[in-house]
N, C-alpha and C. Protein backbone atom coordinates (compact mmCIF):
# COMPACT_ATOMS: atom_id res chain seq x y z
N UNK A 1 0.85 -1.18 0.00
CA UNK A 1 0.00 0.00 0.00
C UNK A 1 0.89 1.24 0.00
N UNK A 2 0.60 2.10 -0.78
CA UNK A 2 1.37 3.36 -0.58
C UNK A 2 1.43 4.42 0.14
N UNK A 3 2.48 5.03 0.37
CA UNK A 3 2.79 5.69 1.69
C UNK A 3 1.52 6.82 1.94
N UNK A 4 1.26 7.36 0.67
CA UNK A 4 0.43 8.45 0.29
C UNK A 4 -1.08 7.82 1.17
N UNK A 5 -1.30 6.90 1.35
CA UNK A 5 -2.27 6.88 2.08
C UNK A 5 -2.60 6.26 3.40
N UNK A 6 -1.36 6.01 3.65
CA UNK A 6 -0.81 6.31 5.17
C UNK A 6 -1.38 7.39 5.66
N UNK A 7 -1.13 8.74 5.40
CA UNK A 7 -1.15 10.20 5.76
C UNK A 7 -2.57 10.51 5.84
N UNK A 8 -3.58 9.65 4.94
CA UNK A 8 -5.04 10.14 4.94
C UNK A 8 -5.54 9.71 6.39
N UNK A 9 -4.88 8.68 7.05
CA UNK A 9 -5.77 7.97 8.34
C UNK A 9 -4.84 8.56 9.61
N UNK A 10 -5.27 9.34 9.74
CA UNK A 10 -4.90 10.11 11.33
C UNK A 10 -5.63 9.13 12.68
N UNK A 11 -4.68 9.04 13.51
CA UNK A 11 -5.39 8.32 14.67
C UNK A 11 -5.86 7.07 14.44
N UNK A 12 -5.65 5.98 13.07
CA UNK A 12 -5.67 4.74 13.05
C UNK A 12 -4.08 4.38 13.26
N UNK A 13 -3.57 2.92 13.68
CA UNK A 13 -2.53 2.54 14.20
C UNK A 13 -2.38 1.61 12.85
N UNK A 14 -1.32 2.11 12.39
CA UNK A 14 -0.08 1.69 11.29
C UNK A 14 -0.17 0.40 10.92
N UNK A 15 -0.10 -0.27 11.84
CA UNK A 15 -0.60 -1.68 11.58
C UNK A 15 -1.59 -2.26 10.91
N UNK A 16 -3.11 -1.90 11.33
CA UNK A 16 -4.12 -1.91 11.11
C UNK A 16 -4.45 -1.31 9.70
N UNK A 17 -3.65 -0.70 9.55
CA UNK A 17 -3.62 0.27 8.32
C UNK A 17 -3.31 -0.30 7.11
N UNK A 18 -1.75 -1.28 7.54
CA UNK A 18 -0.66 -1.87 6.74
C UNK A 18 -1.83 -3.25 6.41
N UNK A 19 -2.56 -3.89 7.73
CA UNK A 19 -3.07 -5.11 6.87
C UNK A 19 -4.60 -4.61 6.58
N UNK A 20 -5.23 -3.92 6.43
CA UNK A 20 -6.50 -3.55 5.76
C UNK A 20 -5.99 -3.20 4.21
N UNK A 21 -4.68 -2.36 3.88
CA UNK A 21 -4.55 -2.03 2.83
C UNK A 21 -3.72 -3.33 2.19
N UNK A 22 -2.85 -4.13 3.15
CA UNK A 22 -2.69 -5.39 2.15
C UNK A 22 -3.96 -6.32 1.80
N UNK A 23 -4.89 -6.76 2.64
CA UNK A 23 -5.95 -7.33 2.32
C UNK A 23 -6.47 -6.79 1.38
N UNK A 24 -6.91 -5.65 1.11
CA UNK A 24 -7.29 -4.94 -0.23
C UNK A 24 -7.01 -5.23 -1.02
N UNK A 25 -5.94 -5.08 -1.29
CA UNK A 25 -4.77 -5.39 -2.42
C UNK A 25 -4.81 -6.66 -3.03
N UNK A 26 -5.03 -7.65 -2.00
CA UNK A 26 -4.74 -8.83 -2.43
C UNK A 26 -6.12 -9.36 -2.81
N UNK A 27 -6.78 -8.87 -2.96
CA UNK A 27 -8.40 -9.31 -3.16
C UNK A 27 -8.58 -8.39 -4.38
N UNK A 28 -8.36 -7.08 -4.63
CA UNK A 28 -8.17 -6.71 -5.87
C UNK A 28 -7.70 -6.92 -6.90
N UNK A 29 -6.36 -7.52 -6.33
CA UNK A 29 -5.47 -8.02 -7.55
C UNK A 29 -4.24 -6.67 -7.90
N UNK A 30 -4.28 -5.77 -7.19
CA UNK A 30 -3.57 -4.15 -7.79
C UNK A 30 -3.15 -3.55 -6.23
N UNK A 31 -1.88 -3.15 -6.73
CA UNK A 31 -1.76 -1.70 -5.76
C UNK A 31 -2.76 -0.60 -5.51
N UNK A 32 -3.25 -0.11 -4.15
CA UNK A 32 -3.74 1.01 -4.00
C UNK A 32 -2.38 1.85 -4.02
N UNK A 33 -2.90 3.06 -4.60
CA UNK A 33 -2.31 4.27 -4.40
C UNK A 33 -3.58 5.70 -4.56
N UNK A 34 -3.09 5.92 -3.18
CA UNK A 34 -4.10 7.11 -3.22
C UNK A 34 -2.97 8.35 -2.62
N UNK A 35 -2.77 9.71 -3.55
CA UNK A 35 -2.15 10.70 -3.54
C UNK A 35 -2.89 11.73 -3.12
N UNK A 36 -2.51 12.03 -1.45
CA UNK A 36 -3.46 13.28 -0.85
C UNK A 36 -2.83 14.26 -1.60
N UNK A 37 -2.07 14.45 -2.34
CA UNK A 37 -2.11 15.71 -2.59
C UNK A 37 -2.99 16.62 -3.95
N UNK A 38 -3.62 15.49 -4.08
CA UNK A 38 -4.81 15.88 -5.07
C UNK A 38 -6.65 15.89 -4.12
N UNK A 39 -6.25 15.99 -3.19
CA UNK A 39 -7.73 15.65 -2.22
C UNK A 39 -7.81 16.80 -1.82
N UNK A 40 -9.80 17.01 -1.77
CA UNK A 40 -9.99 18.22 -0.64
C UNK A 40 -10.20 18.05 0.43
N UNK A 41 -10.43 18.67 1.23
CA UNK A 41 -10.58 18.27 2.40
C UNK A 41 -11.99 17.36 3.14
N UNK A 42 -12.96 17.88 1.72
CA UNK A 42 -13.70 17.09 1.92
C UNK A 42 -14.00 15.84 1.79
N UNK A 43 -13.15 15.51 0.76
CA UNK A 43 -12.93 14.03 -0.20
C UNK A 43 -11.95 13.54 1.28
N UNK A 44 -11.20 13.72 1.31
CA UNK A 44 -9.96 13.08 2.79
C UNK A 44 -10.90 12.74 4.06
N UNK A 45 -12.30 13.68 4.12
CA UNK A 45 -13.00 13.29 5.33
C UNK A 45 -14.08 12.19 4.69
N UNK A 46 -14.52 12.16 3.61
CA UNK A 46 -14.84 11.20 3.24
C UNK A 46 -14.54 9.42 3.63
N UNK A 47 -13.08 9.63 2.52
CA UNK A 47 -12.14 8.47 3.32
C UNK A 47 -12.16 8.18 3.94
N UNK A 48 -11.66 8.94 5.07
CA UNK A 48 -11.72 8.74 6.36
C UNK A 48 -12.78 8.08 6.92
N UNK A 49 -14.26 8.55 7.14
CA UNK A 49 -15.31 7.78 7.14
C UNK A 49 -15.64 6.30 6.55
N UNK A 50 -15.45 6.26 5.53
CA UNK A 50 -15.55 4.89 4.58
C UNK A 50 -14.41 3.78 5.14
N UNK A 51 -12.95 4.41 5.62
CA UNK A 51 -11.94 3.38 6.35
C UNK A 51 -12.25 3.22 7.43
N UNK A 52 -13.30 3.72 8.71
CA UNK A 52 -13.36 3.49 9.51
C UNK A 52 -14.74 2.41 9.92
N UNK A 53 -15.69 2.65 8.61
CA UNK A 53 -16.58 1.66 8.76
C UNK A 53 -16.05 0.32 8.20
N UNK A 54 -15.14 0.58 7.07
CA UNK A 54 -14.39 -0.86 6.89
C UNK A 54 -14.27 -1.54 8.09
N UNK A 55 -13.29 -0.50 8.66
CA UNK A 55 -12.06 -1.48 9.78
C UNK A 55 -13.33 -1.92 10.51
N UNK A 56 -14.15 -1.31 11.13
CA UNK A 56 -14.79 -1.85 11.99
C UNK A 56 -15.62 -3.01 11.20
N UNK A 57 -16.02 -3.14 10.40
CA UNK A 57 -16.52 -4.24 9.56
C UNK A 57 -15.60 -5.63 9.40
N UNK A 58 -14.72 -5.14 9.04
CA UNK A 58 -13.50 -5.92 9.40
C UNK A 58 -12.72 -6.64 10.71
N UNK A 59 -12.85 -5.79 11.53
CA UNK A 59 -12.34 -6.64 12.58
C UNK A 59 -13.71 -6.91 13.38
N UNK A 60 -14.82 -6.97 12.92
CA UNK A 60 -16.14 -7.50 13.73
C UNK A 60 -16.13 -9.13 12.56
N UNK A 61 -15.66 -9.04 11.63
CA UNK A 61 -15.57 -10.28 10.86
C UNK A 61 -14.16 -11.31 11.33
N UNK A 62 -13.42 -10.30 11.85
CA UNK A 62 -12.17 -11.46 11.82
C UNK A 62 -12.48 -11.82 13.58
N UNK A 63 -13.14 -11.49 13.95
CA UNK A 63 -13.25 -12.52 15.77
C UNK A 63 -13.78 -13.48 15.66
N UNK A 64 -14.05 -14.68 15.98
CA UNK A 64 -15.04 -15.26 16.35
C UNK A 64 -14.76 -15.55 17.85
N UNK A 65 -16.13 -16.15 17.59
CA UNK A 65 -16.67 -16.64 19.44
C UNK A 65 -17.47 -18.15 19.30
N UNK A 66 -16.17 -18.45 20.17
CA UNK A 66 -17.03 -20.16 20.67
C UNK A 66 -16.84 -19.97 21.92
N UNK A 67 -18.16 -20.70 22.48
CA UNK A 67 -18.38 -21.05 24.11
C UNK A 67 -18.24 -19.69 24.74
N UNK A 68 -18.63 -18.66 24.67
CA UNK A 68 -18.30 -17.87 25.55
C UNK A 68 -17.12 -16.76 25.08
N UNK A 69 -16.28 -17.54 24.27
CA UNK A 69 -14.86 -16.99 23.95
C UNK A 69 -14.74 -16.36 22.77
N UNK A 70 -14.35 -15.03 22.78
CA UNK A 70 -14.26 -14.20 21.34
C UNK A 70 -12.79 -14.03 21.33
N UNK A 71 -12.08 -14.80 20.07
CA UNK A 71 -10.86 -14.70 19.98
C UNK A 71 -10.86 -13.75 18.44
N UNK A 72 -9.54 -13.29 18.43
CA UNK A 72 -9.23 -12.55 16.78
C UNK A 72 -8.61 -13.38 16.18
N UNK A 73 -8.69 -13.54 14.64
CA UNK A 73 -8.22 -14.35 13.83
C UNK A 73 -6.59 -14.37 14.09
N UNK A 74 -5.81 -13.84 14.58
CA UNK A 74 -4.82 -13.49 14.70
C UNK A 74 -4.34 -14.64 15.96
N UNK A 75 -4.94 -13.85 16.85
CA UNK A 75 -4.95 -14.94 18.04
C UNK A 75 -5.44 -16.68 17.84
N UNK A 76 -5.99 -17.18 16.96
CA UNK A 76 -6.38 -18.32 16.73
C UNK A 76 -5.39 -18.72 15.94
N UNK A 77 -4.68 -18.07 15.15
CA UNK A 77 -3.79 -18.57 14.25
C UNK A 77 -2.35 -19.26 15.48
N UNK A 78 -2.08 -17.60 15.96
CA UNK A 78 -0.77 -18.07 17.46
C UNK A 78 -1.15 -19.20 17.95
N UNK A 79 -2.77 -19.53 18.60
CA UNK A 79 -2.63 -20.50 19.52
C UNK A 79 -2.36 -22.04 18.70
N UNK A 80 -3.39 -21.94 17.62
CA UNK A 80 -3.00 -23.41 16.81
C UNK A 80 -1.40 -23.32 16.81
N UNK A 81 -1.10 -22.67 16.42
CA UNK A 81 0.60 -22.78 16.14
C UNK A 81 1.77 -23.03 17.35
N UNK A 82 1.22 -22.85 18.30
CA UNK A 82 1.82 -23.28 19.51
C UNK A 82 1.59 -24.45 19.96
N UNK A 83 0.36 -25.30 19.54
CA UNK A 83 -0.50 -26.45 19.64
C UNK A 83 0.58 -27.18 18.94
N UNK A 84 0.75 -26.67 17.38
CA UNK A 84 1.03 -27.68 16.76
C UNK A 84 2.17 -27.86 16.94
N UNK A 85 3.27 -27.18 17.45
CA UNK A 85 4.70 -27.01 17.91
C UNK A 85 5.00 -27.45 19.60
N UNK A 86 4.01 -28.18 19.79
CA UNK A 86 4.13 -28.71 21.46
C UNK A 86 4.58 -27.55 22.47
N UNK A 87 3.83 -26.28 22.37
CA UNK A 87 4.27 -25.25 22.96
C UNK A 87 2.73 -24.71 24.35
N UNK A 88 2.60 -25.93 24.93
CA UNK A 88 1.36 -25.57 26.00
C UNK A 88 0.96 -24.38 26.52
N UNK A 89 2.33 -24.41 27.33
CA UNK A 89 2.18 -23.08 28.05
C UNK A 89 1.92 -21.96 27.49
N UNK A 90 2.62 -21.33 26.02
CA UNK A 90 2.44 -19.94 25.25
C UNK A 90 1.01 -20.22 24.70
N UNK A 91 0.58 -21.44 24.25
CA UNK A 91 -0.87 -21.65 23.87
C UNK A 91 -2.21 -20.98 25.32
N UNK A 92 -1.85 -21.47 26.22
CA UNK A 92 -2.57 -21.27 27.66
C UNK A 92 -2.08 -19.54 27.75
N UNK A 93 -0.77 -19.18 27.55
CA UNK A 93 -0.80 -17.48 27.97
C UNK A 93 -1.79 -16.87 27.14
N UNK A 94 -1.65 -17.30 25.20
CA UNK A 94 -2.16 -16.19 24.87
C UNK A 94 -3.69 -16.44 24.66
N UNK A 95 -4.68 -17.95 25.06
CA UNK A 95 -5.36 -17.82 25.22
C UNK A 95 -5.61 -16.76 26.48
N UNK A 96 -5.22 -16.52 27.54
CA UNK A 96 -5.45 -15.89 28.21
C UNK A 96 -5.09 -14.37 28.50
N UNK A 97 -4.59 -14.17 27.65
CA UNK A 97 -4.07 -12.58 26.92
C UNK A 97 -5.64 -12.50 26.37
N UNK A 98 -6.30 -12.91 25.35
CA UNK A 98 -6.77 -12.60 24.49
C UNK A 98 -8.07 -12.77 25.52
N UNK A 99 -8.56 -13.72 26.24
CA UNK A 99 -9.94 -13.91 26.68
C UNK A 99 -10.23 -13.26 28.34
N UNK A 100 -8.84 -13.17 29.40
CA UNK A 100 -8.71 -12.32 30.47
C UNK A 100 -9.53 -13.94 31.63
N UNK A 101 -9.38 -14.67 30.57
CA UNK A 101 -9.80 -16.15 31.74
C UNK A 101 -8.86 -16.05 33.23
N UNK A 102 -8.99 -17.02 33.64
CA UNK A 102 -8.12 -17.53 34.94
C UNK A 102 -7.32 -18.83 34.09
N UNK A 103 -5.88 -18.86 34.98
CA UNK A 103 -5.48 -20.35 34.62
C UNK A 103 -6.09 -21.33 34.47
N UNK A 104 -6.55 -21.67 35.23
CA UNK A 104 -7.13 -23.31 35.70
C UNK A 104 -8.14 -23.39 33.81
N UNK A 105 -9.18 -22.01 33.99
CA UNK A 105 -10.07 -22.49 32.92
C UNK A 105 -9.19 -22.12 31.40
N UNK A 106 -8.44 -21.34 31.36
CA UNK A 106 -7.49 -21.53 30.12
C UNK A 106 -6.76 -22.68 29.81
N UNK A 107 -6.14 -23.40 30.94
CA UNK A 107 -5.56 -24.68 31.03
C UNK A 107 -6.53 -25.92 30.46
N UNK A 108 -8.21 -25.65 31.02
CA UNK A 108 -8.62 -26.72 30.50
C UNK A 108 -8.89 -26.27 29.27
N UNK A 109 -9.89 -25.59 28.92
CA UNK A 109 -9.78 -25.20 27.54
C UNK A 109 -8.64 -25.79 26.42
N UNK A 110 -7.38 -25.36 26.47
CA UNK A 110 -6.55 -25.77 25.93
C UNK A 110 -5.87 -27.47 26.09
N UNK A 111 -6.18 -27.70 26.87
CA UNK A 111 -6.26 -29.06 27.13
C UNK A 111 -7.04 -30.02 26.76
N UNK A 112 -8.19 -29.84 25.85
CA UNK A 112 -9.47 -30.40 25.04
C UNK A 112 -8.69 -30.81 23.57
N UNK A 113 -7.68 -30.41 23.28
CA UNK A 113 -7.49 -30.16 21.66
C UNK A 113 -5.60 -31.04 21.88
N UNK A 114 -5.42 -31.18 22.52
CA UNK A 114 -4.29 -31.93 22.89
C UNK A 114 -3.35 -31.06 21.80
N UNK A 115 -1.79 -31.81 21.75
CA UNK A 115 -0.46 -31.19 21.11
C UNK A 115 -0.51 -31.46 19.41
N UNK A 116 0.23 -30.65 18.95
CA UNK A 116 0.79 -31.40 17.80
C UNK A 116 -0.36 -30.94 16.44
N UNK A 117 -0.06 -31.60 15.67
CA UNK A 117 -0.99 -31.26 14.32
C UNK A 117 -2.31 -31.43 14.48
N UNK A 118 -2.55 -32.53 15.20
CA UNK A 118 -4.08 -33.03 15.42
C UNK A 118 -4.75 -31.84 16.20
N UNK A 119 -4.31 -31.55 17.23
CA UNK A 119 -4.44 -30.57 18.38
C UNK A 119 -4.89 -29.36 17.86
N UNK A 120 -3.87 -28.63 16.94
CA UNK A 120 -4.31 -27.64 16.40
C UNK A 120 -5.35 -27.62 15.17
N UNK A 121 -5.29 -28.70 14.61
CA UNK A 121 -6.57 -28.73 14.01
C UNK A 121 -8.06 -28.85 13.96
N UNK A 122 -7.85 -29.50 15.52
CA UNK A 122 -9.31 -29.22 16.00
C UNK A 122 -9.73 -28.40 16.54
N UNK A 123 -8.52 -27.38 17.02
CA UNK A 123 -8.99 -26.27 17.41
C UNK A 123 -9.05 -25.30 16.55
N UNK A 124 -8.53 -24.91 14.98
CA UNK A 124 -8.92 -24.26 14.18
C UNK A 124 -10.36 -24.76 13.83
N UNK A 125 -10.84 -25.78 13.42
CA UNK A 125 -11.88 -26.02 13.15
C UNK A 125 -12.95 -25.99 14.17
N UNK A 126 -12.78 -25.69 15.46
CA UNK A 126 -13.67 -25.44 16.38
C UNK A 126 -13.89 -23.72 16.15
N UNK A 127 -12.87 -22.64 15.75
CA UNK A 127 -13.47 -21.47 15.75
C UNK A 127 -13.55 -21.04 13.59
N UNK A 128 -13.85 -22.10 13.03
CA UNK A 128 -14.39 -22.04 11.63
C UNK A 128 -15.67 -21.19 11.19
């Protein structure tokens, strides 16, 4: 995504920015490039509006919730991947980063889906 429209989103975080405009991209098939220096101010508040109902469209699509639990696609990806790398404990933290559980019930939770490839696959397919 180009830098030029970096500068249009004041007060969104860079990140968020970097993968909304790669997702774009990659679903388009093309580079965005958008050059504020051809915008009025009204067209830039425009934008602005239209990226913020995205994002929020967007990251209300990338959570899901099983049992109680609303994880981000992001976070489901880490935990399978710690699953599948026999990594318990970082699986149990960042479930519990992400959901604000207690040990004991993060422990079991993560303890349903056991180690290894199998492990993480049933737990991707549990938040499908």
């Amino acid at each position: 995504m180009s830098d030029y429209a970096y500068q249009a989103f004041v007060n969104v975080p860079m990140e968020i920015v970097q993968k909304i405009g790669n997702d774009l991209e990659e679903k388009l098939g093309t580079q965005l490039v958008l050059n504020c220096d051809f915008l009025t101010a009204s067209e830039l508040e425009e934008i602005r509006y239209r990226f913020n109902v995205a994002l929020r469209e967007l990251i209300a699509d990338s959570a899901k919730s099983v049992e109680g639990y609303t994880l981000s696609s992001g976070c489901i990806m880490a935990i399978a991947r710690y699953l599948k790398n026999h990594k318990k404990i970082d699986a149990i933290k960042e479930f519990r980063s992400a959901t604000g559980t207690g040990l004991r019930d993060a422990k079991d939770f993560i303890d349903r889906f056991g180690m290894g490839h199998d492990g993480a696959t049933q737990f991707m397919k549990m938040f499908k």
